[in-house]
C-alpha atoms as a PDB file:
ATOM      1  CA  UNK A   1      -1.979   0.281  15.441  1.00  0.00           C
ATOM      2  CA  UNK A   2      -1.979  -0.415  11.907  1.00  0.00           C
ATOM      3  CA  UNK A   3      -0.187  -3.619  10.681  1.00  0.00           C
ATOM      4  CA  UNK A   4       0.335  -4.340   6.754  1.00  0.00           C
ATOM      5  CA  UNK A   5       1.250  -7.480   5.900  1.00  0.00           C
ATOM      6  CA  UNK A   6       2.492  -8.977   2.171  1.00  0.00           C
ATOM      7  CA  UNK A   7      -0.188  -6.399   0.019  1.00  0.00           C
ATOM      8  CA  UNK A   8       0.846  -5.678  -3.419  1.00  0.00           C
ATOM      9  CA  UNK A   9      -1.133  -3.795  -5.931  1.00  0.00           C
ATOM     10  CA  UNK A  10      -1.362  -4.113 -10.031  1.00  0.00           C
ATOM     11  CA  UNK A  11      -3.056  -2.478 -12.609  1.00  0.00           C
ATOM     12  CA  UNK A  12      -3.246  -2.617 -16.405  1.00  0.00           C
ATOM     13  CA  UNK A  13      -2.082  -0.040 -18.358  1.00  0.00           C
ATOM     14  CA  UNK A  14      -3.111  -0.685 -21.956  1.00  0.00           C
ATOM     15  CA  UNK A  15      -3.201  -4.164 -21.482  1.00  0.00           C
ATOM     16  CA  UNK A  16       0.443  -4.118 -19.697  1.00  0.00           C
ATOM     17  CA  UNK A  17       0.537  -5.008 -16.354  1.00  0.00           C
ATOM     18  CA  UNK A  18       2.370  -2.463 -13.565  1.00  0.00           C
ATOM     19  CA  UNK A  19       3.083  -3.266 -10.114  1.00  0.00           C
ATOM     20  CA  UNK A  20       2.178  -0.229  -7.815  1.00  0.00           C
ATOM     21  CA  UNK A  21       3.167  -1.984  -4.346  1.00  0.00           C
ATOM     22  CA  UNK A  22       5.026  -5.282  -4.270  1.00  0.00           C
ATOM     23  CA  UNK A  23       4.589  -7.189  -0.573  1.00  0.00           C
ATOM     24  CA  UNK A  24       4.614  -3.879   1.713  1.00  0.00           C
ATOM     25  CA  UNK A  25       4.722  -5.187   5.121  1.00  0.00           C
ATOM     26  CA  UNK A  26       5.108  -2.562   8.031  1.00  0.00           C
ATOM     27  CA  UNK A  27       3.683  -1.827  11.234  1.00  0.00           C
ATOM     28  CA  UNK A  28       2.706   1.480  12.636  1.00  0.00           C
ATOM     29  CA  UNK A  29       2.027   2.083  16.433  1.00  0.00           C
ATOM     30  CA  UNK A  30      -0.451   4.392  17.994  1.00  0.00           C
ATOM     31  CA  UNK A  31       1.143   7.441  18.467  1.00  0.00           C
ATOM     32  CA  UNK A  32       3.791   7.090  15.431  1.00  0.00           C
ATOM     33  CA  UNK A  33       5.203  10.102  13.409  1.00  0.00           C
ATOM     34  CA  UNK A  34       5.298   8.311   9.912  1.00  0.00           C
ATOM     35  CA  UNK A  35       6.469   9.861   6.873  1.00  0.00           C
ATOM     36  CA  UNK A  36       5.684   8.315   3.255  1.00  0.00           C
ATOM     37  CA  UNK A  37       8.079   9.274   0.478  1.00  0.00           C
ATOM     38  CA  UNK A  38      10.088   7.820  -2.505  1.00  0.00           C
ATOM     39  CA  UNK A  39      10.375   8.591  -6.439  1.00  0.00           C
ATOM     40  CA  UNK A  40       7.297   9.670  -8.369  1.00  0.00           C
ATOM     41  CA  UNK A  41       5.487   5.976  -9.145  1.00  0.00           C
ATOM     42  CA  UNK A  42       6.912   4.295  -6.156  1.00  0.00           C
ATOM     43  CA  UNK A  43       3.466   3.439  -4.924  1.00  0.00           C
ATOM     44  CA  UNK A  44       3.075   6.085  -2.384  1.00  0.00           C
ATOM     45  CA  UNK A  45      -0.519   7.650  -3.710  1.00  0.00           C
ATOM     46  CA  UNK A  46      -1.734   3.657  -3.985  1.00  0.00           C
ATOM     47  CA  UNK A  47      -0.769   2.488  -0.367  1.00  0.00           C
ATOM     48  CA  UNK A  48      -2.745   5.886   0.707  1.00  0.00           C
ATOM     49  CA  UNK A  49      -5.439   5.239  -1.353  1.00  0.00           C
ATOM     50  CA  UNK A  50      -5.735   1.496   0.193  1.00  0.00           C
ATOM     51  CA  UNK A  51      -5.469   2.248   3.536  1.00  0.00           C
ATOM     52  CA  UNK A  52      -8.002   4.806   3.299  1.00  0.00           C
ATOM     53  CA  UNK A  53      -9.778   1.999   2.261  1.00  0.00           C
ATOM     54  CA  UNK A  54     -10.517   3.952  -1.642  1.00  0.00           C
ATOM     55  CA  UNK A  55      -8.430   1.266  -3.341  1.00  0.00           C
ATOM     56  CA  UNK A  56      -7.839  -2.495  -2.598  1.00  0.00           C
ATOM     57  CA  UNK A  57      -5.193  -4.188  -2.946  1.00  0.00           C
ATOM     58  CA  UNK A  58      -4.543  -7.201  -5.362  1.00  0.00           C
ATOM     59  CA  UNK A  59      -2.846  -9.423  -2.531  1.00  0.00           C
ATOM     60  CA  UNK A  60      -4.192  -9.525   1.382  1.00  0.00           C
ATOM     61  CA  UNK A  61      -4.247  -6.594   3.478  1.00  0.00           C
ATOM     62  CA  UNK A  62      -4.177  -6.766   7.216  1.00  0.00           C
ATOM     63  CA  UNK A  63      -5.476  -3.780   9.012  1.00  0.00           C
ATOM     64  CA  UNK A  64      -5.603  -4.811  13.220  1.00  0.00           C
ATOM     65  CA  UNK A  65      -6.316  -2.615  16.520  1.00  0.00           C
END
């Protein structure tokens, strides 16, 4: 199981700051078909990136078995 609570994630981007993920909260069961999509710059890239634990995010990030 994977459980995401509340993360969000923002960078700076020539001193402006852009929110990647605002409070994702989802859980995904073992044995769940999950499918990540949305608009280019919707976050999807960043909430890979943290879970594969290459990123981190600015607010908490629950990861439970």
């Amino acid at each position: 199981m994977i459980r995401i609570e509340n993360i969000s994630r923002t960078y700076s981007r020539e001193g402006v700051p852009v929110t990647a993920l605002r409070e994702a909260t989802f859980n995904i069961d073992a044995g769940d078909l999950v499918v990540i999509r949305g608009v280019s710059g919707s976050g999807k890239s960043t909430l890979l990136n943290i879970l594969g634990c290459l990123d981190s995010p600015s607010r908490k990030l629950l990861l439970g078995g």
